[in-house]
PDB file of N, CA and C in Angstrom:
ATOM      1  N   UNK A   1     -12.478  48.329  31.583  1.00  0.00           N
ATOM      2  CA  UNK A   1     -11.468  48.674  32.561  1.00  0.00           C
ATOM      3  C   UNK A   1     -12.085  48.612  33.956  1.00  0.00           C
ATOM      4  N   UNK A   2     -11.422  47.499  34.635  1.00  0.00           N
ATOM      5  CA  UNK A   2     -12.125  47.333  36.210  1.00  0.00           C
ATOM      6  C   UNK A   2     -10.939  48.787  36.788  1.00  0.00           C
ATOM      7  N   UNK A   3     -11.769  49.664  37.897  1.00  0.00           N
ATOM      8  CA  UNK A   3     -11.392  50.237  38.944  1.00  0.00           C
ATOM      9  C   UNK A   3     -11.509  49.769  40.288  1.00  0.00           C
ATOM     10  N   UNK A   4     -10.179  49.792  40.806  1.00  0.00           N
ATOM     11  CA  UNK A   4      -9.687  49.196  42.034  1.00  0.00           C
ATOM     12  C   UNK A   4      -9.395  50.101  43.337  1.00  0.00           C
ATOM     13  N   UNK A   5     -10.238  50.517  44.533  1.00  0.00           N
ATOM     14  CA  UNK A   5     -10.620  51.498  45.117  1.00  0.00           C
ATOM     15  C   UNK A   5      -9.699  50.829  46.743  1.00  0.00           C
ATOM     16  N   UNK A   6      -9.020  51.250  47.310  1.00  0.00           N
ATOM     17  CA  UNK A   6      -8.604  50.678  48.224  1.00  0.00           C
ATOM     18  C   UNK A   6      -8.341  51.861  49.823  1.00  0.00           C
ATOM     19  N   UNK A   7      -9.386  51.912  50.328  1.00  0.00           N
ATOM     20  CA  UNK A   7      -9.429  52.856  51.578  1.00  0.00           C
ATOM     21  C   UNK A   7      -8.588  52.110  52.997  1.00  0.00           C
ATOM     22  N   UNK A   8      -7.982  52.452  53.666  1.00  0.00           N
ATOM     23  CA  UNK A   8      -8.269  51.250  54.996  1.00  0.00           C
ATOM     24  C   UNK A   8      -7.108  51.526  55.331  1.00  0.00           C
ATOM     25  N   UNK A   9      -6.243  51.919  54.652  1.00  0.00           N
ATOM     26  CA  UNK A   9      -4.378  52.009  55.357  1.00  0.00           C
ATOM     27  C   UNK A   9      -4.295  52.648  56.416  1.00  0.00           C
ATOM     28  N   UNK A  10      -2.675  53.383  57.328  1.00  0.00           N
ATOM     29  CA  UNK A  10      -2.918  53.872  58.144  1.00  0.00           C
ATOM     30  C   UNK A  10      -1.495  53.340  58.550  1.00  0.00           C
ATOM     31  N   UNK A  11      -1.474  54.085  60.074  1.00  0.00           N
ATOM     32  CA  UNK A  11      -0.511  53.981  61.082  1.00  0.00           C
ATOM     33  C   UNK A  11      -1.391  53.055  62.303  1.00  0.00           C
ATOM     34  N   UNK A  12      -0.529  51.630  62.683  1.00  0.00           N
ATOM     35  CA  UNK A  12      -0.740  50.813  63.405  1.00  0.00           C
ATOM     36  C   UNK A  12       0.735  50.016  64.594  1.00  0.00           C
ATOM     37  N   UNK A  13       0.108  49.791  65.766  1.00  0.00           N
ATOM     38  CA  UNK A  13       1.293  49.625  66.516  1.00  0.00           C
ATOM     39  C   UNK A  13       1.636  48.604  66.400  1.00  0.00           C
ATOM     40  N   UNK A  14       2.776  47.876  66.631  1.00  0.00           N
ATOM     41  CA  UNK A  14       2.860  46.615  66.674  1.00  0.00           C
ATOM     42  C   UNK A  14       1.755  45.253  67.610  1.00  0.00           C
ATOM     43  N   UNK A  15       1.800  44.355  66.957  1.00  0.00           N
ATOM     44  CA  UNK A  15       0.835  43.469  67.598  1.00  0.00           C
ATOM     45  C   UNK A  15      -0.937  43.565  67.442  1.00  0.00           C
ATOM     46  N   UNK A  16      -1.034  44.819  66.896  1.00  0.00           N
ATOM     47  CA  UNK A  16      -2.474  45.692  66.374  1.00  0.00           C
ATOM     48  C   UNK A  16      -2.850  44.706  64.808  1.00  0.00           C
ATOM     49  N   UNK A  17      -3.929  45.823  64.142  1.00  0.00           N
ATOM     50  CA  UNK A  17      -5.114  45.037  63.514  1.00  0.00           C
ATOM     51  C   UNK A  17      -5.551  46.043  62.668  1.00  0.00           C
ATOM     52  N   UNK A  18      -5.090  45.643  61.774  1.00  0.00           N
ATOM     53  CA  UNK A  18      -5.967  46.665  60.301  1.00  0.00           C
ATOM     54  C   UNK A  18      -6.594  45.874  59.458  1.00  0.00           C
ATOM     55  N   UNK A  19      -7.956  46.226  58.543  1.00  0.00           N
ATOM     56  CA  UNK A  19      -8.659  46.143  57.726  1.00  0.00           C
ATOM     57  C   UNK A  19      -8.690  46.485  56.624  1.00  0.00           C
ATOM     58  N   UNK A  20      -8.369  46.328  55.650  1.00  0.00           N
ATOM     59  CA  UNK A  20      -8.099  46.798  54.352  1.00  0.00           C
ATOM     60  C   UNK A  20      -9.196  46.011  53.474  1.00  0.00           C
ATOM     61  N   UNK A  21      -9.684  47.286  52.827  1.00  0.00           N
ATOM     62  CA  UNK A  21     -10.492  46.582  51.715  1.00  0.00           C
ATOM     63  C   UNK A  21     -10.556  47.258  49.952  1.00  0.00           C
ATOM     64  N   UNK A  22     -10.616  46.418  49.193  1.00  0.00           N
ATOM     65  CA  UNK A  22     -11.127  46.850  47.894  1.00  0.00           C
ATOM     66  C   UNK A  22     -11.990  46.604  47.182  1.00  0.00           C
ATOM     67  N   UNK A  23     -12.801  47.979  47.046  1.00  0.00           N
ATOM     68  CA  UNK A  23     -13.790  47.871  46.154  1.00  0.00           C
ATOM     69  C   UNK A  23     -13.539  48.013  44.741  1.00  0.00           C
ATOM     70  N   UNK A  24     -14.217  47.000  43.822  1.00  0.00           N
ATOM     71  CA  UNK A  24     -14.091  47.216  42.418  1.00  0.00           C
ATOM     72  C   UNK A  24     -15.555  47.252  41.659  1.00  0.00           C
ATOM     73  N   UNK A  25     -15.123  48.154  40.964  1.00  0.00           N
ATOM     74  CA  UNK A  25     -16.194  48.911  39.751  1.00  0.00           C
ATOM     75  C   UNK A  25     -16.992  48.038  38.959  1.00  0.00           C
ATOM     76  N   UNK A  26     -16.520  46.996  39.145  1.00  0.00           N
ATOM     77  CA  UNK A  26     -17.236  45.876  37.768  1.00  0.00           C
ATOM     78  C   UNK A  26     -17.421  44.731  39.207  1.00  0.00           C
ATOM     79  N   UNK A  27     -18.461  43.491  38.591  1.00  0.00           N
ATOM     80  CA  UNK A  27     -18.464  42.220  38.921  1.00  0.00           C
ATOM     81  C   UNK A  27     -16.741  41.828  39.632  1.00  0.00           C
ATOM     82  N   UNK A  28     -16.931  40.842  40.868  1.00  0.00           N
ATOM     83  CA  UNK A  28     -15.801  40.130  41.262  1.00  0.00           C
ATOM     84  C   UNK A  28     -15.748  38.678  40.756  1.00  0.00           C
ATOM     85  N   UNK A  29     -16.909  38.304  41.138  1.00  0.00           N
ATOM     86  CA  UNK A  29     -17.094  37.095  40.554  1.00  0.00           C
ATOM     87  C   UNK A  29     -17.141  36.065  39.512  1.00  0.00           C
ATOM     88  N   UNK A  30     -16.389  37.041  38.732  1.00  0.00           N
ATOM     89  CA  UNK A  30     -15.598  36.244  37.083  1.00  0.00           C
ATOM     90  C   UNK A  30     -13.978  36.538  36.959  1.00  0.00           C
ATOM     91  N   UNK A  31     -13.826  37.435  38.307  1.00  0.00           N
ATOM     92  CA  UNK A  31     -12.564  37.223  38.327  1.00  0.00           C
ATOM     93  C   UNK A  31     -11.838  36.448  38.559  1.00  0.00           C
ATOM     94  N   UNK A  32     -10.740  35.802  37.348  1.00  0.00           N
ATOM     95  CA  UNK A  32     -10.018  34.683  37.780  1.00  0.00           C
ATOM     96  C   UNK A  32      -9.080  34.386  38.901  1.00  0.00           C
ATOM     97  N   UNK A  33      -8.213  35.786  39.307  1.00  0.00           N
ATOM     98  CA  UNK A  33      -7.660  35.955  40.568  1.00  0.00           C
ATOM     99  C   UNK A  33      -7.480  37.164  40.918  1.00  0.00           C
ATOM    100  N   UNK A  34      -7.884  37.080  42.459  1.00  0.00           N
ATOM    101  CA  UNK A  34      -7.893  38.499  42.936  1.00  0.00           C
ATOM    102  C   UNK A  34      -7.008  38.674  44.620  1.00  0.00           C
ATOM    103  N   UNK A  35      -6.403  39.701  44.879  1.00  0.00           N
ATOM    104  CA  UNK A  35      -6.228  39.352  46.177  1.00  0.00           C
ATOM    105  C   UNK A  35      -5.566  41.242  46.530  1.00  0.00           C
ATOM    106  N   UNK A  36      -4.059  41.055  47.216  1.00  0.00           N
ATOM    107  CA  UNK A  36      -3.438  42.016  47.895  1.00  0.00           C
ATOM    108  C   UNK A  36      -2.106  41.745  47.621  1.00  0.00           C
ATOM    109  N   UNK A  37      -1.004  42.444  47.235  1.00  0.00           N
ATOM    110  CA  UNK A  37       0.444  42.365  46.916  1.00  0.00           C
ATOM    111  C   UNK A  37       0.682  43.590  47.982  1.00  0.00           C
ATOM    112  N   UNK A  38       1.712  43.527  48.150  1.00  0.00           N
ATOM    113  CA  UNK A  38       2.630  44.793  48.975  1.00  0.00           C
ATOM    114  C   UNK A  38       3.971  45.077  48.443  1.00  0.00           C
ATOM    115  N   UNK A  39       4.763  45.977  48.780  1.00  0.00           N
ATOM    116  CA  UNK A  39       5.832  46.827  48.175  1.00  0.00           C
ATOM    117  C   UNK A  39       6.591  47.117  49.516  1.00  0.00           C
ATOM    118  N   UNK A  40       7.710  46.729  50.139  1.00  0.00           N
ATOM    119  CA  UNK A  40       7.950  47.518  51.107  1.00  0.00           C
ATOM    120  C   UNK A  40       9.091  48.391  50.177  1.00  0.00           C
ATOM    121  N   UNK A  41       9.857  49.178  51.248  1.00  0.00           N
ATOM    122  CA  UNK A  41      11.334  50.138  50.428  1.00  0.00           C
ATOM    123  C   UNK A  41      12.197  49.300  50.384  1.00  0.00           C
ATOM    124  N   UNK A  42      12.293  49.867  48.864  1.00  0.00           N
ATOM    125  CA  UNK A  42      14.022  48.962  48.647  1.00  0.00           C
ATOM    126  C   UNK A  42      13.165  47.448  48.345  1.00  0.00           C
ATOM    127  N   UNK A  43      12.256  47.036  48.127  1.00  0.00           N
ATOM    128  CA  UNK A  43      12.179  45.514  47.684  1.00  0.00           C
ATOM    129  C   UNK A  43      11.118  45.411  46.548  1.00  0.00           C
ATOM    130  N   UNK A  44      11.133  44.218  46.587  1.00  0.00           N
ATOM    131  CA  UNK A  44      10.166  44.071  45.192  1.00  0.00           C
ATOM    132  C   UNK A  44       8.619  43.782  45.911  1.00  0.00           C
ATOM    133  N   UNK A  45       7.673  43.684  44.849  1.00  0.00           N
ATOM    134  CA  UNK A  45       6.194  43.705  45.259  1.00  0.00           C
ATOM    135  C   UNK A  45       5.829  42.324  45.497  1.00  0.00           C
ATOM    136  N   UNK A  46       5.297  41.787  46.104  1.00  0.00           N
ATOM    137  CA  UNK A  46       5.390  40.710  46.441  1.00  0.00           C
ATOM    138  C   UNK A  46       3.593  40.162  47.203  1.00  0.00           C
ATOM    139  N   UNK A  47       3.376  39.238  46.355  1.00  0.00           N
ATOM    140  CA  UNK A  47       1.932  38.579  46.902  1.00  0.00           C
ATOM    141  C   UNK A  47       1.756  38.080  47.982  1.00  0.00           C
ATOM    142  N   UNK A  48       0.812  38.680  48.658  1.00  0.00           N
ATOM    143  CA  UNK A  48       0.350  38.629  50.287  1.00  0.00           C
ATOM    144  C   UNK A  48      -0.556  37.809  49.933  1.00  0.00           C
ATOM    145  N   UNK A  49      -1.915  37.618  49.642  1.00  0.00           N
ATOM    146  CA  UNK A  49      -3.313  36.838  49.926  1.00  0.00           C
ATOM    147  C   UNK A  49      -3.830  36.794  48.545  1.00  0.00           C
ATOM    148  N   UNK A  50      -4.154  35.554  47.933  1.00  0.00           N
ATOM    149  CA  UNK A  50      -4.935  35.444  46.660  1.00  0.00           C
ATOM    150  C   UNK A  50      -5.701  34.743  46.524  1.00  0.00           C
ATOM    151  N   UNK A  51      -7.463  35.032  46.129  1.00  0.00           N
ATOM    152  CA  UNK A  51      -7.919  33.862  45.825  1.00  0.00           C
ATOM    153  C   UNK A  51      -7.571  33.682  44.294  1.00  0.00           C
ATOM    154  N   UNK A  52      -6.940  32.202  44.291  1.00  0.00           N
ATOM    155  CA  UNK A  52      -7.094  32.348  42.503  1.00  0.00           C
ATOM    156  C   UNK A  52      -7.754  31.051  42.229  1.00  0.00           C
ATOM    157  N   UNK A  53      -7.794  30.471  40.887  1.00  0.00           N
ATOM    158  CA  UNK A  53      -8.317  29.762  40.329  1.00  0.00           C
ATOM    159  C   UNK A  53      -9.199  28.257  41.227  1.00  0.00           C
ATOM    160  N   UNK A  54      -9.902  27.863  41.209  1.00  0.00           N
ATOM    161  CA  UNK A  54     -10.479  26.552  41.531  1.00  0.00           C
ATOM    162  C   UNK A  54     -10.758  27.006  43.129  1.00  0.00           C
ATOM    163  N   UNK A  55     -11.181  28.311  43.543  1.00  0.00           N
ATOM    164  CA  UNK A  55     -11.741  28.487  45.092  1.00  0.00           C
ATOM    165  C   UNK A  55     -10.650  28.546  46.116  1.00  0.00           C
ATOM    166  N   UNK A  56      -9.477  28.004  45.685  1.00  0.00           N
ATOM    167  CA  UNK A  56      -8.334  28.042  46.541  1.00  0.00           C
ATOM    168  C   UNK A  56      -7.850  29.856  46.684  1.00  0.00           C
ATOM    169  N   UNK A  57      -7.108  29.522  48.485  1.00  0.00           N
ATOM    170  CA  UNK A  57      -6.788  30.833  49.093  1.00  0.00           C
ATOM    171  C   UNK A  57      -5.320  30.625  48.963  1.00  0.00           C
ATOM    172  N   UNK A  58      -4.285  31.699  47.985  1.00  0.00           N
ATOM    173  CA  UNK A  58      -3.136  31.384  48.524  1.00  0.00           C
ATOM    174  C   UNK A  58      -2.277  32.477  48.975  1.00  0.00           C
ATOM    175  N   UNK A  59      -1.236  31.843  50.535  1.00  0.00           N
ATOM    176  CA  UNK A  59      -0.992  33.308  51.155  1.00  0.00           C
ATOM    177  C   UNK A  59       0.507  33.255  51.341  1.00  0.00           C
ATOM    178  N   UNK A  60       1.069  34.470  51.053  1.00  0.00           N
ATOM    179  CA  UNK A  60       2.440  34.099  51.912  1.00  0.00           C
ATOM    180  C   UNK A  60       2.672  33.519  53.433  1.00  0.00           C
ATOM    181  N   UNK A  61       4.204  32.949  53.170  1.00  0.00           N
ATOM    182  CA  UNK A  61       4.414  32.075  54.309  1.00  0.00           C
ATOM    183  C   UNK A  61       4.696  33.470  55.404  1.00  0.00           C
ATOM    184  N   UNK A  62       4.777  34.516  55.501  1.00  0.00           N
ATOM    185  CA  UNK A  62       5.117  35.403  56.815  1.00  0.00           C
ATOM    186  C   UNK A  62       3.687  35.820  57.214  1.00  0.00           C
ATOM    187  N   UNK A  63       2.665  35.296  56.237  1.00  0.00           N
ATOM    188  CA  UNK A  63       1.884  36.069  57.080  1.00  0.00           C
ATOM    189  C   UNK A  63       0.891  34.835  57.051  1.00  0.00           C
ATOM    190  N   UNK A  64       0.650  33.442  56.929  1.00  0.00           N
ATOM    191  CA  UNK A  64       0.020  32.697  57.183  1.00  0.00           C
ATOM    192  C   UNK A  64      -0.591  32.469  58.974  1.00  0.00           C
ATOM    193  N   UNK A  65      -1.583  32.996  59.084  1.00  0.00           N
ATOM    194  CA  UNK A  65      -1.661  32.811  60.772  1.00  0.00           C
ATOM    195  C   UNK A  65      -2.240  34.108  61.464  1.00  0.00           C
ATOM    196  N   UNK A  66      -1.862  34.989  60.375  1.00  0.00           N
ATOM    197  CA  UNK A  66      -2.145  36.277  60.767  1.00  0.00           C
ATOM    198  C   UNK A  66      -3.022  37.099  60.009  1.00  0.00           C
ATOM    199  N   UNK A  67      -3.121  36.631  59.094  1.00  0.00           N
ATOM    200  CA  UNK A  67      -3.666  37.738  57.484  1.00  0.00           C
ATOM    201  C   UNK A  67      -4.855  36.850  57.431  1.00  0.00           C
ATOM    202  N   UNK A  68      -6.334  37.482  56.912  1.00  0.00           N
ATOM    203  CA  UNK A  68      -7.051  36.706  56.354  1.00  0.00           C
ATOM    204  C   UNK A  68      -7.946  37.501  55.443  1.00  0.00           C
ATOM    205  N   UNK A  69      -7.718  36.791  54.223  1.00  0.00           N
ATOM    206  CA  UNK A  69      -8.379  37.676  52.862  1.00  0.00           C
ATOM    207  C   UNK A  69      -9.767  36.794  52.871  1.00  0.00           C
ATOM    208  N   UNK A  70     -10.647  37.903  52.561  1.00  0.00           N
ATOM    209  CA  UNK A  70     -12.174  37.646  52.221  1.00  0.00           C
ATOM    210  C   UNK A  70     -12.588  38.448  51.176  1.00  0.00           C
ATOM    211  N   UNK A  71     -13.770  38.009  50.570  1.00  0.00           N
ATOM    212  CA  UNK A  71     -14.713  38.337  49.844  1.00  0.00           C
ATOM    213  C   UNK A  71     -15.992  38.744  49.982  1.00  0.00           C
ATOM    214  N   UNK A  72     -16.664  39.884  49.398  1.00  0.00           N
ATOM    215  CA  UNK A  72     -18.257  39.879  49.569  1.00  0.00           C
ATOM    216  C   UNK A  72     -18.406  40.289  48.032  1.00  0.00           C
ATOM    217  N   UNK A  73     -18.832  39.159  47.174  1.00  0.00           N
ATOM    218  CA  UNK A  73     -19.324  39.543  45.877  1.00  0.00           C
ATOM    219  C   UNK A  73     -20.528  40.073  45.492  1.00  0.00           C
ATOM    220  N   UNK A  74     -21.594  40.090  46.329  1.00  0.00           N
ATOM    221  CA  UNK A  74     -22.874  41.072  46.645  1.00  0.00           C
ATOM    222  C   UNK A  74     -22.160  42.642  46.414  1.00  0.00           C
ATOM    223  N   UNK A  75     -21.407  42.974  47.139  1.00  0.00           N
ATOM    224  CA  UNK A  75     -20.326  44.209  47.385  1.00  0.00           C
ATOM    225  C   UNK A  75     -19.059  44.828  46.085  1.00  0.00           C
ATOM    226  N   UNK A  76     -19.316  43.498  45.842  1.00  0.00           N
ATOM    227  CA  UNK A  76     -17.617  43.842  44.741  1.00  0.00           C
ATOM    228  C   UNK A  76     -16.583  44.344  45.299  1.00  0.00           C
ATOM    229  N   UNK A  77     -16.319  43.401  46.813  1.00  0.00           N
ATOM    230  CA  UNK A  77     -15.032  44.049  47.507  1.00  0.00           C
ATOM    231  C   UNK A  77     -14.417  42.691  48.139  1.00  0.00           C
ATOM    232  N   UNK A  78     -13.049  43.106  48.428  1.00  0.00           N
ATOM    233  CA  UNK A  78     -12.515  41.888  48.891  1.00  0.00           C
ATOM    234  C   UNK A  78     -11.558  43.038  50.356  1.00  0.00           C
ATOM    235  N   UNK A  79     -11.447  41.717  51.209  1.00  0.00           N
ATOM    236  CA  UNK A  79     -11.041  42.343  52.376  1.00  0.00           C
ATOM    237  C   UNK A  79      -9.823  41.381  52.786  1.00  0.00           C
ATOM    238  N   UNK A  80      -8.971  42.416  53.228  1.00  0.00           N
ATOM    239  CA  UNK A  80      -7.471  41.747  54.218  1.00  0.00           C
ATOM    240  C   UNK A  80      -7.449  42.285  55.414  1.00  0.00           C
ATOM    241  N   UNK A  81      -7.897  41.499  56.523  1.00  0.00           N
ATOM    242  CA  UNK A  81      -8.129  41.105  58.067  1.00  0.00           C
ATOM    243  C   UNK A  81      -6.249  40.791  58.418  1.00  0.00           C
ATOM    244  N   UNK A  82      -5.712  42.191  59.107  1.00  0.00           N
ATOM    245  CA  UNK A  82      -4.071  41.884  59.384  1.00  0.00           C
ATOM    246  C   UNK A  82      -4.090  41.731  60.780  1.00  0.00           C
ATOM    247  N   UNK A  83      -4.016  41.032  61.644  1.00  0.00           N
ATOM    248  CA  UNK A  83      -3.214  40.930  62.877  1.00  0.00           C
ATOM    249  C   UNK A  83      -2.073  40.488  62.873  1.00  0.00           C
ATOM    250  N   UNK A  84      -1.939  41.000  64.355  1.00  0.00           N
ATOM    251  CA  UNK A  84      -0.909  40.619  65.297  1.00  0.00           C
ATOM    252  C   UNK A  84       0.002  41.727  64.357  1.00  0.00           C
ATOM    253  N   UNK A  85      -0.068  42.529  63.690  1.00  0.00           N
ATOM    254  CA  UNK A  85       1.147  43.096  62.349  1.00  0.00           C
ATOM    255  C   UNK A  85       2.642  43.668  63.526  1.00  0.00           C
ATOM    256  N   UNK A  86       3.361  43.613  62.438  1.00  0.00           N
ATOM    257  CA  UNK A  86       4.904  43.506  62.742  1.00  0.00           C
ATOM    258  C   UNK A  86       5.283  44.503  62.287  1.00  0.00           C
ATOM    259  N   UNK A  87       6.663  45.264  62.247  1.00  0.00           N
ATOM    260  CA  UNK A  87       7.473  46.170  61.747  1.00  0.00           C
ATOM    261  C   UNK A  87       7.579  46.029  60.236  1.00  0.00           C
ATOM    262  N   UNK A  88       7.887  44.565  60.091  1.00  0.00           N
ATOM    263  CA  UNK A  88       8.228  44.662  58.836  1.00  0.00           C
ATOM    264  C   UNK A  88       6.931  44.025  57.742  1.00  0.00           C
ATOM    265  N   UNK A  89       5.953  44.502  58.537  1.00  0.00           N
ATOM    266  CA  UNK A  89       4.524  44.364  57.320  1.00  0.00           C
ATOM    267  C   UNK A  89       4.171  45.453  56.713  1.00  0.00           C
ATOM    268  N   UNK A  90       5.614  46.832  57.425  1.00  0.00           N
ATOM    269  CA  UNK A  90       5.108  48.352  56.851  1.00  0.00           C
ATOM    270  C   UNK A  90       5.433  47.628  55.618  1.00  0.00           C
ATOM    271  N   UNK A  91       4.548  48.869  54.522  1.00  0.00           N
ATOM    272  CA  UNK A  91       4.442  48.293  52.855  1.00  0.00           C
ATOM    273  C   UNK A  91       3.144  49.155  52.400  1.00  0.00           C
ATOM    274  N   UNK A  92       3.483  49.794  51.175  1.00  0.00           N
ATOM    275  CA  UNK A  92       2.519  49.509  50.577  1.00  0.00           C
ATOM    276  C   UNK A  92       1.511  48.560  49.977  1.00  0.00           C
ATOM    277  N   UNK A  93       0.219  48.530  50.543  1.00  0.00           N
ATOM    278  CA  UNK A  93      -0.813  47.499  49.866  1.00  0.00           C
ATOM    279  C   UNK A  93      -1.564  47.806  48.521  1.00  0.00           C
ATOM    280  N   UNK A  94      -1.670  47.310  47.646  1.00  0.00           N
ATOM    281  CA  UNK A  94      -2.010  47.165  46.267  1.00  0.00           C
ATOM    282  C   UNK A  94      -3.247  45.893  46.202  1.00  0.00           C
ATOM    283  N   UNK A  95      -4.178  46.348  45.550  1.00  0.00           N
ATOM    284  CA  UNK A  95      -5.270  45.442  45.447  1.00  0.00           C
ATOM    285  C   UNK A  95      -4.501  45.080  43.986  1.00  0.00           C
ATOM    286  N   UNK A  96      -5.249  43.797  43.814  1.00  0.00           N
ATOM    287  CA  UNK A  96      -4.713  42.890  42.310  1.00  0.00           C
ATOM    288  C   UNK A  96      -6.665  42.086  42.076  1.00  0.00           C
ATOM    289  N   UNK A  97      -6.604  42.466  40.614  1.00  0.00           N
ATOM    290  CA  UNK A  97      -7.452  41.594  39.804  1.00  0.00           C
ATOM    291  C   UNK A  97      -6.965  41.260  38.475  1.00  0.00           C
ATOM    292  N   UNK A  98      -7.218  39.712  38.200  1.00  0.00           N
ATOM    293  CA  UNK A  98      -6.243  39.313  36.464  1.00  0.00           C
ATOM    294  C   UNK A  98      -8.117  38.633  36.415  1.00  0.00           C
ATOM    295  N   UNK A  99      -8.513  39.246  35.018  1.00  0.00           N
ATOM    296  CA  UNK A  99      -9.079  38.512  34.462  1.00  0.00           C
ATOM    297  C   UNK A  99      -8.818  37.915  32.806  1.00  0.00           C
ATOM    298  N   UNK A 100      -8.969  36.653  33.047  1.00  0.00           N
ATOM    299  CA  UNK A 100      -8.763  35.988  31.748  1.00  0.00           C
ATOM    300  C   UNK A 100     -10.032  35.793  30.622  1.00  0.00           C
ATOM    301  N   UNK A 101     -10.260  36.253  29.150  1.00  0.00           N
ATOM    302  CA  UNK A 101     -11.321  36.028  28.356  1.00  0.00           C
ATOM    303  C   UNK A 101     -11.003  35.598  27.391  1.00  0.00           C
ATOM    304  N   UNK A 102     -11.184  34.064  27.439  1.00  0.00           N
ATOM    305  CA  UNK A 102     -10.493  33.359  26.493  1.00  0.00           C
ATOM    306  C   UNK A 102      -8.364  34.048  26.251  1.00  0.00           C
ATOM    307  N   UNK A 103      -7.975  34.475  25.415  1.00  0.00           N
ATOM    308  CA  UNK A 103      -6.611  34.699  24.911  1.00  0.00           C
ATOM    309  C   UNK A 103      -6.190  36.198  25.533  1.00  0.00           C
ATOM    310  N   UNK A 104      -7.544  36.704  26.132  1.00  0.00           N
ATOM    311  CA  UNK A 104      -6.689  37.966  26.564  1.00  0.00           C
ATOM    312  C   UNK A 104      -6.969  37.945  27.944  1.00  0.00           C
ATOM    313  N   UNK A 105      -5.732  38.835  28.560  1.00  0.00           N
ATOM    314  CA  UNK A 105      -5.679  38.356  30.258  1.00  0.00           C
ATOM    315  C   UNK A 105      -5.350  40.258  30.326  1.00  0.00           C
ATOM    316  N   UNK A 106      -6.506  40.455  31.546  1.00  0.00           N
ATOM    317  CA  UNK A 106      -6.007  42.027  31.905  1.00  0.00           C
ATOM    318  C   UNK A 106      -5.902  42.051  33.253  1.00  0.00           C
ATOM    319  N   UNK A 107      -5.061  42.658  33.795  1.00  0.00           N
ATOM    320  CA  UNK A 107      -4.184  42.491  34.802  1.00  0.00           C
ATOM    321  C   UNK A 107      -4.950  44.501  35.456  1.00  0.00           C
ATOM    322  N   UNK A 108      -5.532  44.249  36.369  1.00  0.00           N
ATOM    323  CA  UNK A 108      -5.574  45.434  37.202  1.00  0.00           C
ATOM    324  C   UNK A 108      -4.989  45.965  38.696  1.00  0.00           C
ATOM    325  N   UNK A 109      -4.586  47.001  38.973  1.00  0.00           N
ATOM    326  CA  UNK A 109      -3.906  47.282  40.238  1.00  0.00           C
ATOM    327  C   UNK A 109      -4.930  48.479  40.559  1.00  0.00           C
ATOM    328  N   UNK A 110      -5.260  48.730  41.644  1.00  0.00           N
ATOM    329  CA  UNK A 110      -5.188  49.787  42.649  1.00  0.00           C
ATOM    330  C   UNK A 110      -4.623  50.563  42.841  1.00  0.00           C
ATOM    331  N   UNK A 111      -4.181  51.797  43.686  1.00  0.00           N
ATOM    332  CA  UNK A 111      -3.412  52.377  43.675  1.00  0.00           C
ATOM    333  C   UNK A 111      -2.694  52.352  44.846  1.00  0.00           C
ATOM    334  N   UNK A 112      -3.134  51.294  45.723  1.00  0.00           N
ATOM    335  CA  UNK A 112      -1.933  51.399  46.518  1.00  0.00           C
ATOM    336  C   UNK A 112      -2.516  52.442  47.789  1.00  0.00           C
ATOM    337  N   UNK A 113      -2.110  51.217  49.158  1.00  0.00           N
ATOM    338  CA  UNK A 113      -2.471  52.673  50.396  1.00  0.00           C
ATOM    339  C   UNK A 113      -1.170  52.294  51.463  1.00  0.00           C
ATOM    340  N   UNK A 114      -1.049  52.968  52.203  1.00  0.00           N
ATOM    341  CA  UNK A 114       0.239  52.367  52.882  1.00  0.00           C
ATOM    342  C   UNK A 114      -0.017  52.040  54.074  1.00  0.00           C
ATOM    343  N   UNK A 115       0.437  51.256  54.889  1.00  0.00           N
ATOM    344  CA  UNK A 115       0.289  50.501  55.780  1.00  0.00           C
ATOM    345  C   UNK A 115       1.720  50.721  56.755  1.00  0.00           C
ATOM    346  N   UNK A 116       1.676  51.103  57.716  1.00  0.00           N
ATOM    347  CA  UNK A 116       2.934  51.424  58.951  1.00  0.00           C
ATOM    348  C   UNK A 116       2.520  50.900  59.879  1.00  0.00           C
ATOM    349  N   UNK A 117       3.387  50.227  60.434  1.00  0.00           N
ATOM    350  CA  UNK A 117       4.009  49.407  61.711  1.00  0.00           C
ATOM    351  C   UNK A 117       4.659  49.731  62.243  1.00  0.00           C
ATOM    352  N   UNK A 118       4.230  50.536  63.272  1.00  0.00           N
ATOM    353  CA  UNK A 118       5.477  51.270  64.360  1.00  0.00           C
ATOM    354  C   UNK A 118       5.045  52.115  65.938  1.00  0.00           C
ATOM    355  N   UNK A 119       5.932  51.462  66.591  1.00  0.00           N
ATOM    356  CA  UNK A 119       5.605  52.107  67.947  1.00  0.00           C
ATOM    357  C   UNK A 119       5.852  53.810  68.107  1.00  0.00           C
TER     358      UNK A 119
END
């Protein structure tokens, strides 16, 4: 069982800059995909930044330009770099790791920190 540690949320103004990171308990680097989903109210959870399979980064289209997910596998943490953030990037953030071994695939979450956008 990987543990998914996620400190960094907060209250931020518009046009501002948060750091979010997650640390995990086990190796990153056999993880098949890892990244950041969010939750705002009233909607569904929805994938922000992933690295997944074959080294590729993939990000949603609202936040392409602005968001940038990294890695330090020395660390066992992955990081989401938010500018310029908007009103409607308030949301809960959720770290995500799926690892696949051979036929079984385990799917881990975080618990989630919240993130506000507001003057």
């Amino acid at each position: 069982q990987v543990q998914l540690v996620e400190p960094g949320g907060g209250l931020v103004q518009p046009w501002g800059s948060l750091r979010l990171s997650c640390a995990a308990s086990d190796s990153i680097f056999c993880m098949n995909a890892m990244g950041w989903y969010r939750q705002a109210p009233g909607k569904q959870r929805e994938s922000v930044a992933l690295f997944v399979s074959g080294g590729r980064i993939n990000y949603t289209d609202s936040v392409k330009a602005r968001f940038i997910i990294s890695r330090d596998n020395g660390k066992n943490t992955v990081y989401l770099q938010m500018n310029t953030l908007r009103p409607e990037d308030t949301a809960v953030y959720y770290c995500n790791a799926v690892l696949k071994v051979y036929s079984r695939i385990d799917v881990f979450w975080g618990q989630g920190t919240q993130v506000t956008v507001s003057s």
